[in-house]
N, C-alpha and C. Protein backbone atom coordinates (compact mmCIF):
# COMPACT_ATOMS: atom_id res chain seq x y z
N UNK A 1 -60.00 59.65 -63.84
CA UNK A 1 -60.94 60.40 -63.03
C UNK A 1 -62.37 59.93 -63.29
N UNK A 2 -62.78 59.94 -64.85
CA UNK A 2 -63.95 59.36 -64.93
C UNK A 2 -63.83 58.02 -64.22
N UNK A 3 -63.16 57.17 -64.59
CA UNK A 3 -63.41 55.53 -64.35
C UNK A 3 -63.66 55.55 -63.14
N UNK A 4 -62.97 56.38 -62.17
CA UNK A 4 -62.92 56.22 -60.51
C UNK A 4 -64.97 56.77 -60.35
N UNK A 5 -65.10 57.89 -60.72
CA UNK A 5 -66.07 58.47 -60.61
C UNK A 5 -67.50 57.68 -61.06
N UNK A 6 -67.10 56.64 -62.05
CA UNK A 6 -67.89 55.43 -62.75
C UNK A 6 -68.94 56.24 -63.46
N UNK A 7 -68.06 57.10 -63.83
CA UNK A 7 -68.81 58.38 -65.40
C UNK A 7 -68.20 57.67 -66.50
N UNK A 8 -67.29 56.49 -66.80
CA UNK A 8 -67.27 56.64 -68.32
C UNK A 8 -68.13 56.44 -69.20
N UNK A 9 -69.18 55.97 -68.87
CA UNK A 9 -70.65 55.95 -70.40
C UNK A 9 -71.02 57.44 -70.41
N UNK A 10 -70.59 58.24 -69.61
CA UNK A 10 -71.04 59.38 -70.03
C UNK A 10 -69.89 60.90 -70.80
N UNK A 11 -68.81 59.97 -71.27
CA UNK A 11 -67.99 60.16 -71.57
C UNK A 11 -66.99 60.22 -72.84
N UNK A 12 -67.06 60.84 -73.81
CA UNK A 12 -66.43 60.52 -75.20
C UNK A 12 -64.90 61.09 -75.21
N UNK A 13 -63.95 60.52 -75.22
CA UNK A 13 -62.39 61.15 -75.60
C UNK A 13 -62.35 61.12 -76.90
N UNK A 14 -61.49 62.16 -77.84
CA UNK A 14 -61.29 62.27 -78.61
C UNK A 14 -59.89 62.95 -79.08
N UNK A 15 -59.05 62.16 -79.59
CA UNK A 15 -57.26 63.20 -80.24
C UNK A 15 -57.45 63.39 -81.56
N UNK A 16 -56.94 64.13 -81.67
CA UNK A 16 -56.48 64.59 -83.16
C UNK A 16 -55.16 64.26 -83.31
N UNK A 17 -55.09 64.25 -84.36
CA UNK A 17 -53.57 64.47 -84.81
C UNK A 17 -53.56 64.70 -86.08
N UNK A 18 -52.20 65.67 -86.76
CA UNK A 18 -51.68 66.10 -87.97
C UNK A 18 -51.49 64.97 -88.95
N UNK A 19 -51.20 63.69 -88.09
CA UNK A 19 -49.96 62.65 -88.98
C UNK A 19 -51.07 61.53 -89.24
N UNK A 20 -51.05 60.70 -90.11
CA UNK A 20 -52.29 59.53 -90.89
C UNK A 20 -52.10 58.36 -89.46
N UNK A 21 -51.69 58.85 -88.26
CA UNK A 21 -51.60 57.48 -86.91
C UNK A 21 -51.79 58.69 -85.80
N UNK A 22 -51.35 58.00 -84.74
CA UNK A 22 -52.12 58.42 -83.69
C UNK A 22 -50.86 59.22 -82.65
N UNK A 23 -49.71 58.72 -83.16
CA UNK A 23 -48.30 59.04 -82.75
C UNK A 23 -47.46 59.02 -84.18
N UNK A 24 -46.33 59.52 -83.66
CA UNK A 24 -45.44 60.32 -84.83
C UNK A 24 -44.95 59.14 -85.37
N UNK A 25 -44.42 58.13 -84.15
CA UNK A 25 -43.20 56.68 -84.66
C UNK A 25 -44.30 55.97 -84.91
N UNK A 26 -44.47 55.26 -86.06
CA UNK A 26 -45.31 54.72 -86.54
C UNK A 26 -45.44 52.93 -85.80
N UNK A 27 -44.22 52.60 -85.59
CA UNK A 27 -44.41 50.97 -84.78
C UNK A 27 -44.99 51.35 -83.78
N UNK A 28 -44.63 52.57 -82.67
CA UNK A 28 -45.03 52.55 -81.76
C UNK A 28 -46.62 53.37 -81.48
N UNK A 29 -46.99 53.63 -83.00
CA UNK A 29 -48.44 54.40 -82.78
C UNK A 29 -49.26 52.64 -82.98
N UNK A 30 -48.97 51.72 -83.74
CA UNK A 30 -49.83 50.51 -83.59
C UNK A 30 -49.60 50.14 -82.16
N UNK A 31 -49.09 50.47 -81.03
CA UNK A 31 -49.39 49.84 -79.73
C UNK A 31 -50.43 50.84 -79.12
N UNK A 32 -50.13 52.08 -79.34
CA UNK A 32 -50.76 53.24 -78.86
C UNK A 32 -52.53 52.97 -79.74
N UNK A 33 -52.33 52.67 -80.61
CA UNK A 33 -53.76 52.39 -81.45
C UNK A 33 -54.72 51.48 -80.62
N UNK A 34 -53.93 50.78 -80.30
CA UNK A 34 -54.15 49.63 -79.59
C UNK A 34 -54.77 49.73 -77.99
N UNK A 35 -54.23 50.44 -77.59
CA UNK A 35 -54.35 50.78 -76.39
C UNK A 35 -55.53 52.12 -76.18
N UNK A 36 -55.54 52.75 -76.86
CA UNK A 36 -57.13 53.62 -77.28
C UNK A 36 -58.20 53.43 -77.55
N UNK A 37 -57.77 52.15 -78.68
CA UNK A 37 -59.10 51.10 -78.86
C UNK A 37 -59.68 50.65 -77.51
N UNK A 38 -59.08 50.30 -76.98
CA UNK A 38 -59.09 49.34 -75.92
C UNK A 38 -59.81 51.09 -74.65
N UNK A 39 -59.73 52.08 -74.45
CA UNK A 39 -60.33 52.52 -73.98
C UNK A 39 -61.30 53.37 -74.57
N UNK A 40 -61.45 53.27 -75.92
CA UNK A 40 -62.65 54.14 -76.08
C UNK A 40 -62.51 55.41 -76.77
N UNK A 41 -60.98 55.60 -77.10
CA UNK A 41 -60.11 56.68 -77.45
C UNK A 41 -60.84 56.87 -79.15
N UNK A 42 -61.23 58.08 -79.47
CA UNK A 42 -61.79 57.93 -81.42
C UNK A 42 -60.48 58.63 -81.36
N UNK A 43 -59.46 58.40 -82.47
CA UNK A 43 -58.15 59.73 -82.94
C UNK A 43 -58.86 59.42 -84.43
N UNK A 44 -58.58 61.14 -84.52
CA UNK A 44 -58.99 62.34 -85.68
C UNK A 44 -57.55 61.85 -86.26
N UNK A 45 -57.25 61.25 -87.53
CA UNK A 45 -55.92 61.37 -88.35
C UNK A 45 -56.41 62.82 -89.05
N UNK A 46 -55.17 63.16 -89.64
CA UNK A 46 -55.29 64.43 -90.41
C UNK A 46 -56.03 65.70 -90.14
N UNK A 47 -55.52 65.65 -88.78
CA UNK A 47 -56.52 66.72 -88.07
C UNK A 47 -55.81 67.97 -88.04
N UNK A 48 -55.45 69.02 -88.49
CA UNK A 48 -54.50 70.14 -88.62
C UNK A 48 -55.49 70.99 -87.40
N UNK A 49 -55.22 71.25 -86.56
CA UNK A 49 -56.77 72.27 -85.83
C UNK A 49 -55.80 73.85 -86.79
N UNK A 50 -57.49 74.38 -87.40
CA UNK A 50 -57.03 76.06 -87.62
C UNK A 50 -58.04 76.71 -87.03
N UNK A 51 -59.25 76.65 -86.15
CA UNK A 51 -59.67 77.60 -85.51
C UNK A 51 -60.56 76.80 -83.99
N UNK A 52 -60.68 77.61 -83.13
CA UNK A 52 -61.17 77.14 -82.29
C UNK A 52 -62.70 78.43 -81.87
N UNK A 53 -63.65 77.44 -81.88
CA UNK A 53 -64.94 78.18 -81.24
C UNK A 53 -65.00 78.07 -80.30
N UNK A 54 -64.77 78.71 -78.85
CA UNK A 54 -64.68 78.48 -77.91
C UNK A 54 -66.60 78.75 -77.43
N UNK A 55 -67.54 79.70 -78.31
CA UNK A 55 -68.98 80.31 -77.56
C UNK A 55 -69.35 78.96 -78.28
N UNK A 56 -69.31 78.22 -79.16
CA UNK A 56 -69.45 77.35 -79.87
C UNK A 56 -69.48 75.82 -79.91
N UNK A 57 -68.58 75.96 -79.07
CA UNK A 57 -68.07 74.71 -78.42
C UNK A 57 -67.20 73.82 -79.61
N UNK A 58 -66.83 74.42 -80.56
CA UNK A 58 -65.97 73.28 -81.70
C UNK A 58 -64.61 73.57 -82.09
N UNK A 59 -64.27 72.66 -83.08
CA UNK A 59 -62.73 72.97 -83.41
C UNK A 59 -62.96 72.47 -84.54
N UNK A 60 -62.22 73.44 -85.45
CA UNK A 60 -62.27 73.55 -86.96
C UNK A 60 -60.65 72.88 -87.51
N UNK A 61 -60.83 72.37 -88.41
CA UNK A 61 -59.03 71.75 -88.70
C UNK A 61 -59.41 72.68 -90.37
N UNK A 62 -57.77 72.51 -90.51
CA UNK A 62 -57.68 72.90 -92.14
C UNK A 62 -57.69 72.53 -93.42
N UNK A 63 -58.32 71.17 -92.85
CA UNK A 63 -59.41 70.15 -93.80
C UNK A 63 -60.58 70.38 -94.16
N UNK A 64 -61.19 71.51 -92.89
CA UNK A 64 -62.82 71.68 -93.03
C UNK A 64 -63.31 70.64 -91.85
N UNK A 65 -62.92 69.86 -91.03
CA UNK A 65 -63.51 68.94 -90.22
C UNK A 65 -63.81 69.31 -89.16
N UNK A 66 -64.93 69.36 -88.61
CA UNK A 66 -65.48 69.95 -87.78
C UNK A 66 -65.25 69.14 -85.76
N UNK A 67 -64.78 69.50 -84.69
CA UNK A 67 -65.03 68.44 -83.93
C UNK A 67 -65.78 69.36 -82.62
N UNK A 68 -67.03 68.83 -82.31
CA UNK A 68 -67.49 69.41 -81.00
C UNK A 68 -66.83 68.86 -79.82
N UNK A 69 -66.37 69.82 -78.84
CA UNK A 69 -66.73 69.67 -77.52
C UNK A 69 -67.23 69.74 -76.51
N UNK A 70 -66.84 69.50 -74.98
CA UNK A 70 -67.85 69.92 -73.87
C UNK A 70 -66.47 70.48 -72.93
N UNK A 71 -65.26 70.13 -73.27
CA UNK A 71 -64.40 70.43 -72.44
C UNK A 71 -62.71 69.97 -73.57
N UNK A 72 -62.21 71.16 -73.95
CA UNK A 72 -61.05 71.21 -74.59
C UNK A 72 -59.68 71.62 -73.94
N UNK A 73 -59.03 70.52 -74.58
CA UNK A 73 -57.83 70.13 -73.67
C UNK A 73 -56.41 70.12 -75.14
N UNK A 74 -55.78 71.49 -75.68
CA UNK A 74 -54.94 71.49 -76.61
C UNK A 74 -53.75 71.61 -76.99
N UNK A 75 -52.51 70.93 -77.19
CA UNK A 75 -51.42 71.19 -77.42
C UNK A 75 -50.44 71.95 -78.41
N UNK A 76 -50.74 73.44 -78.55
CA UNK A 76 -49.74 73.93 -79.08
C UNK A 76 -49.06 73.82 -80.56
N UNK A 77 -49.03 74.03 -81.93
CA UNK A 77 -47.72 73.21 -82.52
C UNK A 77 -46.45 74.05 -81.80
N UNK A 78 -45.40 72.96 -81.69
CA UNK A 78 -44.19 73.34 -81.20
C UNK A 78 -43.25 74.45 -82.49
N UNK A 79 -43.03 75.52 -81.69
CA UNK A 79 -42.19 76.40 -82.92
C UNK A 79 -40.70 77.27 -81.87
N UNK A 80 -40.14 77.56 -82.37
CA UNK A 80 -39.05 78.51 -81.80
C UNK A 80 -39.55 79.78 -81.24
N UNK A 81 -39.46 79.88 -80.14
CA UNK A 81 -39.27 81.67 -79.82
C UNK A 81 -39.31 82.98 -80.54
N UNK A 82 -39.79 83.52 -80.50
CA UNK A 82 -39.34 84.71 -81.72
C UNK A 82 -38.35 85.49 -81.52
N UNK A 83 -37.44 85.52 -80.34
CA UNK A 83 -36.02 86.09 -80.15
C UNK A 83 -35.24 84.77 -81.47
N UNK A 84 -35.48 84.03 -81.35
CA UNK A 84 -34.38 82.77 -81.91
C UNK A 84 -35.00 82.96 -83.41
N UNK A 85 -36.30 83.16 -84.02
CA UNK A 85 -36.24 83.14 -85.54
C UNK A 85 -35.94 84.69 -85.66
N UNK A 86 -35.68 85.68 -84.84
CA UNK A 86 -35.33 86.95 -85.59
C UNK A 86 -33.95 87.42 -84.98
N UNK A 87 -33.35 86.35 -84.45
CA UNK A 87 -31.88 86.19 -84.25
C UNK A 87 -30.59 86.35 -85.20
N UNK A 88 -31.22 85.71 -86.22
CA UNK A 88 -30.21 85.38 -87.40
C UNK A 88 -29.47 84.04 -87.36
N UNK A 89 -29.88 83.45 -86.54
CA UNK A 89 -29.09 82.01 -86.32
C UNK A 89 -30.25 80.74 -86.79
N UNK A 90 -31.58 81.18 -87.15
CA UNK A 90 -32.53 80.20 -87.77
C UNK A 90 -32.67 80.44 -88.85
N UNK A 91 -33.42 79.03 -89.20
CA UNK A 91 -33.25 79.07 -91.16
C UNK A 91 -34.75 79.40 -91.61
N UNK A 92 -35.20 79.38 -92.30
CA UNK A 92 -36.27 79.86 -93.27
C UNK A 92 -37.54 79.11 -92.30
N UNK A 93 -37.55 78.16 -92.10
CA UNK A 93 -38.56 77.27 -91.13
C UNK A 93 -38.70 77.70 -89.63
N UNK A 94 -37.36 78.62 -89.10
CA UNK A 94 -37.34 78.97 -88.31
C UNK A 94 -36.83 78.11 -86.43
N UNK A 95 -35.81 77.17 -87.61
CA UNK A 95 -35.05 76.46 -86.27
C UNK A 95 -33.74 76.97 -86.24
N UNK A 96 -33.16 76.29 -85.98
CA UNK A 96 -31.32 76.56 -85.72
C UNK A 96 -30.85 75.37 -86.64
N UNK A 97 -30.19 75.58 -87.80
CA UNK A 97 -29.62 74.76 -88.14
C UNK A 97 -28.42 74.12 -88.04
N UNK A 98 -28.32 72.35 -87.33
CA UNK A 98 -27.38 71.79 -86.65
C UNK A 98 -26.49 70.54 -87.71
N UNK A 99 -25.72 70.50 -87.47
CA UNK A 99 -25.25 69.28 -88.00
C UNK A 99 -25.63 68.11 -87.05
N UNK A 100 -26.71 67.38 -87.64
CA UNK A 100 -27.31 65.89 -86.52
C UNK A 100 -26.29 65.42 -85.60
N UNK A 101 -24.34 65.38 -86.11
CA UNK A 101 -24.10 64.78 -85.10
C UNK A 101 -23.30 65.45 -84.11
N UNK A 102 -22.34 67.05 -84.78
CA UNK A 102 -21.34 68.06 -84.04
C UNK A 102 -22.16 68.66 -83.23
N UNK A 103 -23.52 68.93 -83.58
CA UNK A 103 -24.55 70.16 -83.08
C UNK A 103 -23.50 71.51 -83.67
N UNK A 104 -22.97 71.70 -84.35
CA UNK A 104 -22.62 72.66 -84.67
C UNK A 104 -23.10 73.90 -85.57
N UNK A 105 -23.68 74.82 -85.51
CA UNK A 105 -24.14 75.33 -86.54
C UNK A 105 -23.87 75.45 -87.90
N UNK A 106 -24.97 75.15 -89.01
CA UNK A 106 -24.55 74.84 -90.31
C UNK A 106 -23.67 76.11 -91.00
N UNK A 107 -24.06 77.63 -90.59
CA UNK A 107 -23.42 78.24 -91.36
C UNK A 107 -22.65 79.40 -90.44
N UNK A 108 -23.17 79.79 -88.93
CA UNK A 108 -22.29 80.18 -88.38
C UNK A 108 -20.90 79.55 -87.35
N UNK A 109 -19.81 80.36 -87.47
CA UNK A 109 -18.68 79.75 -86.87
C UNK A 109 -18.39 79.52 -85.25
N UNK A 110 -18.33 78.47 -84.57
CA UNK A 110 -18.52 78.59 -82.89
C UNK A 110 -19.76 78.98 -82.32
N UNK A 111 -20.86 78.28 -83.26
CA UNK A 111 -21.82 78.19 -82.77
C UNK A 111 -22.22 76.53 -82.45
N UNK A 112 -22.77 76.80 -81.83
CA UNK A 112 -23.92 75.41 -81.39
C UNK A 112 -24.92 75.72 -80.92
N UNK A 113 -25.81 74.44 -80.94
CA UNK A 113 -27.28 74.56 -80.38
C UNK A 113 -27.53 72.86 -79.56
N UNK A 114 -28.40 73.01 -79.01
CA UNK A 114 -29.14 71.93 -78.14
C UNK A 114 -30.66 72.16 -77.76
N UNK A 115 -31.22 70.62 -78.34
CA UNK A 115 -32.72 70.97 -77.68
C UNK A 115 -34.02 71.22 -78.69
N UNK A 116 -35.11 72.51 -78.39
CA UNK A 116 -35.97 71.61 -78.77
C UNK A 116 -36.66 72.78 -80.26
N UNK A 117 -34.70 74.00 -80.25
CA UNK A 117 -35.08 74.86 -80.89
C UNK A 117 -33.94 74.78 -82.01
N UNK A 118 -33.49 73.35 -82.10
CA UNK A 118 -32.74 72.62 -83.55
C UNK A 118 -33.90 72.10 -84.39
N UNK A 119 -32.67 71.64 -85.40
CA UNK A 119 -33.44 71.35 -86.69
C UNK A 119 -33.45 69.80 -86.73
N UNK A 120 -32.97 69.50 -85.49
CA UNK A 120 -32.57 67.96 -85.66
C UNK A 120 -33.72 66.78 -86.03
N UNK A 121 -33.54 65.98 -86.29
CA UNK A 121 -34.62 65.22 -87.06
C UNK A 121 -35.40 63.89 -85.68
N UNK A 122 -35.10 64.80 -84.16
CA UNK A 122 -35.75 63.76 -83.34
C UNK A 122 -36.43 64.54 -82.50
N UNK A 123 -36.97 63.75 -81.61
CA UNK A 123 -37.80 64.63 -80.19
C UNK A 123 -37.85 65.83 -79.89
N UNK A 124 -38.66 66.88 -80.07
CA UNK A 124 -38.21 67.87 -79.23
C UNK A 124 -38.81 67.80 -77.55
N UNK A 125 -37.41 67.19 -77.44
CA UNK A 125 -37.55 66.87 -75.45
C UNK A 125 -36.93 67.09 -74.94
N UNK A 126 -36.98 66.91 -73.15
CA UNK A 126 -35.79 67.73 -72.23
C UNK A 126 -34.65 65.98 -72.88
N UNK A 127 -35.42 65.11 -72.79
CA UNK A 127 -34.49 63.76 -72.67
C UNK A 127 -33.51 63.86 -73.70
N UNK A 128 -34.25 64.20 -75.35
CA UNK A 128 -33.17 64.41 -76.25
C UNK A 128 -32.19 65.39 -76.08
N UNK A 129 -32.41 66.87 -74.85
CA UNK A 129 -31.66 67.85 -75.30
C UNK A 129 -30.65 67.62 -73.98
N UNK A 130 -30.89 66.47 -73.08
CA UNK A 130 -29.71 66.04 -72.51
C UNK A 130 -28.90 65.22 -73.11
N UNK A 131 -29.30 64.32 -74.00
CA UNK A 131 -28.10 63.25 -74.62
C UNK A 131 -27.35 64.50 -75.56
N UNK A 132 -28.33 65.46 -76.25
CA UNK A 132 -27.35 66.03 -76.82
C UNK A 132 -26.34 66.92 -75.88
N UNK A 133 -27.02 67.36 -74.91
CA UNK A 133 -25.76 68.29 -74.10
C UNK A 133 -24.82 67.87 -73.55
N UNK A 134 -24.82 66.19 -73.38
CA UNK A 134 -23.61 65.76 -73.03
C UNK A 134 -22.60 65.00 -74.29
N UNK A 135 -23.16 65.40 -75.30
CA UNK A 135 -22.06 64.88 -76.10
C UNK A 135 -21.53 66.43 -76.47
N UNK A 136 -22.20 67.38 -76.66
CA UNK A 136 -21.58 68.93 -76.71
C UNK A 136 -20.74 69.29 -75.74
N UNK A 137 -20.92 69.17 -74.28
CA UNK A 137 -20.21 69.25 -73.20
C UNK A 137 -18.66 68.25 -73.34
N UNK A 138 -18.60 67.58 -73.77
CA UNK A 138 -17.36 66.68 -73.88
C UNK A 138 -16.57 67.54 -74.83
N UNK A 139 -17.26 67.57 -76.20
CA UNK A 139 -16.71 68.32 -77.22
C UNK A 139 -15.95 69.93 -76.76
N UNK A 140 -17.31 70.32 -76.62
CA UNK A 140 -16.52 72.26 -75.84
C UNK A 140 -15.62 71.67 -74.92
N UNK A 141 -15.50 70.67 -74.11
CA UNK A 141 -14.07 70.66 -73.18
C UNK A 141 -13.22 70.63 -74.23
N UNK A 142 -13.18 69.24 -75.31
CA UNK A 142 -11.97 69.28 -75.87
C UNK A 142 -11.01 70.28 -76.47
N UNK A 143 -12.35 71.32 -76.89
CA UNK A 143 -12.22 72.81 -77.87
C UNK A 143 -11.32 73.57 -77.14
N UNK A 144 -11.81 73.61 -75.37
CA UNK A 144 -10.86 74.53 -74.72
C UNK A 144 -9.30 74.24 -74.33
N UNK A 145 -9.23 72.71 -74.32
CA UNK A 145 -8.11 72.38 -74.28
C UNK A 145 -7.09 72.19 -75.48
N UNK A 146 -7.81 72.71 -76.38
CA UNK A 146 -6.90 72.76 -77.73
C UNK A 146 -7.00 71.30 -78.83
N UNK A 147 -7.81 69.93 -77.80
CA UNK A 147 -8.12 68.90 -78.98
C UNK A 147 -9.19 68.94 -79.64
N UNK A 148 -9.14 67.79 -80.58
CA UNK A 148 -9.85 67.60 -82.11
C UNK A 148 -11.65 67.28 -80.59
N UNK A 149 -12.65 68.14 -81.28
CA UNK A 149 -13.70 67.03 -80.85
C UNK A 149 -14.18 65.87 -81.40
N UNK A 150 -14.76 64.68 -80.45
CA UNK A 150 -14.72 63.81 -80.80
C UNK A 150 -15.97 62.86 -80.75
N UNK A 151 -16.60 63.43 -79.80
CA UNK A 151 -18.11 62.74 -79.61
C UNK A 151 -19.36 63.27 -80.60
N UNK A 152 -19.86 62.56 -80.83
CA UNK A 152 -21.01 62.70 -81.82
C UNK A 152 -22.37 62.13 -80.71
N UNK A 153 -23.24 63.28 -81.37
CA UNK A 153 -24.52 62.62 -80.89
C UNK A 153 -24.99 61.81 -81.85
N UNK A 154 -25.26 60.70 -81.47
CA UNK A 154 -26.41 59.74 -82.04
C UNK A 154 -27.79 59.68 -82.21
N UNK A 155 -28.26 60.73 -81.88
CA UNK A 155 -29.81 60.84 -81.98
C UNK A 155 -30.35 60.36 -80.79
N UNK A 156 -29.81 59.77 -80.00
CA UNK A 156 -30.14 59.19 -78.64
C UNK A 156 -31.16 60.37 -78.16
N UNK A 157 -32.77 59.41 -77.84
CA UNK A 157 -33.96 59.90 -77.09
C UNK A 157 -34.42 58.70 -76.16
N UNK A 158 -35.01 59.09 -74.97
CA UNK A 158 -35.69 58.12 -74.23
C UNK A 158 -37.05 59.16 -73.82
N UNK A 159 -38.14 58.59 -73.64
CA UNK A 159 -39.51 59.07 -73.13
C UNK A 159 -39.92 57.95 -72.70
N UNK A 160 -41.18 58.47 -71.89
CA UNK A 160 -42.46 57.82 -71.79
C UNK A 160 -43.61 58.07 -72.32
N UNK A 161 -44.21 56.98 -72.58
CA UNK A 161 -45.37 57.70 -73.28
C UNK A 161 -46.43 57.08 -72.12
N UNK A 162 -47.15 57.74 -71.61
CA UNK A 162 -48.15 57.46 -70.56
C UNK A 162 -48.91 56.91 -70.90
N UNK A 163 -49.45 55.55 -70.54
CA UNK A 163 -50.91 55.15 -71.49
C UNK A 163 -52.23 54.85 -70.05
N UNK A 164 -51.83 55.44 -69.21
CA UNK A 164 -52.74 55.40 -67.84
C UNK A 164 -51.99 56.17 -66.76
N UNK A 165 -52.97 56.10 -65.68
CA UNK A 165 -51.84 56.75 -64.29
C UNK A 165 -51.04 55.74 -63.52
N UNK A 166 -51.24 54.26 -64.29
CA UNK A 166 -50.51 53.46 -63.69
C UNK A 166 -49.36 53.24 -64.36
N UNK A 167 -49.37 53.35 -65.55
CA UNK A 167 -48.25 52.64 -66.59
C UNK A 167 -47.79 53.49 -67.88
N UNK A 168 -46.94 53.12 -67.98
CA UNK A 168 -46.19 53.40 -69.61
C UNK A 168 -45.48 52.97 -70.44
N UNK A 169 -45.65 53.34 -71.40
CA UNK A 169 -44.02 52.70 -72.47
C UNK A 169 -43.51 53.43 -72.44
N UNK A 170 -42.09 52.42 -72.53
CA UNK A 170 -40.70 53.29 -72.57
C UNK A 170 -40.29 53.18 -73.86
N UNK A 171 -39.76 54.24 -74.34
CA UNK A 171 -38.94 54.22 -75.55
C UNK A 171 -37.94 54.66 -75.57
N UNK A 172 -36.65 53.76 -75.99
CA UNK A 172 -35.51 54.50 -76.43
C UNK A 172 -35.32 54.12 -77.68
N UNK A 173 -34.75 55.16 -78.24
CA UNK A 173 -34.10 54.99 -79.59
C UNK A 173 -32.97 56.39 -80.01
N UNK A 174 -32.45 55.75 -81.16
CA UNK A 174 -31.28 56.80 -81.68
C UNK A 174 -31.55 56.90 -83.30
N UNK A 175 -30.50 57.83 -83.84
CA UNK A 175 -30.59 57.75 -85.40
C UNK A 175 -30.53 56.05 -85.71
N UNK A 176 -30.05 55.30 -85.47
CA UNK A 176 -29.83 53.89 -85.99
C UNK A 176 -30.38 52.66 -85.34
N UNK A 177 -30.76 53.09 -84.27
CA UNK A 177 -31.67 52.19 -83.37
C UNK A 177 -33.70 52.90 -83.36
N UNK A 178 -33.84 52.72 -84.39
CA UNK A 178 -35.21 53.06 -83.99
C UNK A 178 -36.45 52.33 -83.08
N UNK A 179 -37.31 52.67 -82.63
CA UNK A 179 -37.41 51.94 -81.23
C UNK A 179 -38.27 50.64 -82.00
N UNK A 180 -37.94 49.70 -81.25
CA UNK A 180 -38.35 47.85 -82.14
C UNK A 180 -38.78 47.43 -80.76
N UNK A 181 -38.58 47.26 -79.80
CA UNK A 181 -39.45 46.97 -79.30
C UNK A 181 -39.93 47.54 -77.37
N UNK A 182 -41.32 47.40 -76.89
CA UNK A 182 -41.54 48.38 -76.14
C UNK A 182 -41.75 47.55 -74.76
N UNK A 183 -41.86 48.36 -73.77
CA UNK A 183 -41.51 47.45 -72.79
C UNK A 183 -43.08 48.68 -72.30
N UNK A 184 -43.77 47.92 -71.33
CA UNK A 184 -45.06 48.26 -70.63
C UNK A 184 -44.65 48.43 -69.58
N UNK A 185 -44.47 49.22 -68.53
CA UNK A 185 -44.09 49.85 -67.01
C UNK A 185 -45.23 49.99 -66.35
N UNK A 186 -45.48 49.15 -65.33
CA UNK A 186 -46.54 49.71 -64.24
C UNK A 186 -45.94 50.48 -62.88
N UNK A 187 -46.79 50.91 -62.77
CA UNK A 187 -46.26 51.76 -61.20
C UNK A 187 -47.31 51.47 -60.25
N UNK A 188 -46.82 51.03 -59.26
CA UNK A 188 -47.90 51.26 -58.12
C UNK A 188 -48.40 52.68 -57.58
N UNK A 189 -48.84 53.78 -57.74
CA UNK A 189 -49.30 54.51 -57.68
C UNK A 189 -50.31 54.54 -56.44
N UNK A 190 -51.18 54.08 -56.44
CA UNK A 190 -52.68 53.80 -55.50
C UNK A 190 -52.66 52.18 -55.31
């Protein structure tokens, strides 16, 4: 919007993030580094936000680091529902605890879970909580028909990570395939 508008000198972006990079997967935060540099992007490492001044215009992290704005744009940390941590089916952290590959629940019986309110150690995305629902979906068939289940999820995730309105990287990866290398997608858009 700026660039079209030919406002970017009048313009500072700025991310935070919790983690010492700029993205969670670390190979793929050096492309993302890369690609920020390259527009102008400053990322805040170790940025925990704990309060926001909105008459103020700033954002406080739980470092003490102070960041002004003119226009704040914030994401959430991701947590469970509070029907699901006062359920009895989440653990002390307050997910669902799964076995990475049955999805089965760790301590109750004929349970399962899918998605982005497990404990699983990948994405919480719609993309991951379809690879997992179709290896659960195979399994509950086998359950009703009386066989052994047999499919395991693999950790299998795919995203995009947007790096313009034209383009993105794609990433796939699983528990054993972590993503190595990235492919750049343009779209004709405009």
């Amino acid at each position: 919007y700026y660039k079209k508008k030919k406002m970017l000198d009048k313009v500072k972006f700025h991310l935070t993030s919790p983690l010492p990079r700029a993205f969670s997967i670390e190979n793929v935060s050096e492309k993302v580094q890369k690609k920020f540099d390259k527009m102008g992007v400053e990322v805040h490492t170790f940025f925990n936000t704990e309060e926001i001044y909105p008459e103020e215009k700033y954002v406080e992290s739980m470092e003490g680091d102070e960041l002004k704005y003119d226009m704040l744009v914030m994401v959430p940390p991701h947590t469970t529902p509070k029907f699901v941590r006062d359920s009895g089916l989440a653990n002390d952290e307050g997910w669902i605890p799964v076995d990475r590959e049955t999805l089965k629940h760790e301590v109750h019986e004929d349970v399962y879970a899918v998605g982005d309110c497990t404990n699983l150690p990948v994405s919480k995305a719609g993309a991951a909580a379809h690879h997992q629902a179709l290896a659960l979906a195979k399994n509950l068939a086998n359950l009703t028909q009386g066989k052994e289940p047999k499919k395991k999820y693999d950790g299998h995730v795919q995203c995009f990570l947007m790096t313009s309105l034209k383009s993105s990287i794609f990433l796939d990866f699983s528990y054993a395939h972590p993503p190595r290398s990235l492919f750049l997608l343009s779209f004709p858009f405009y």
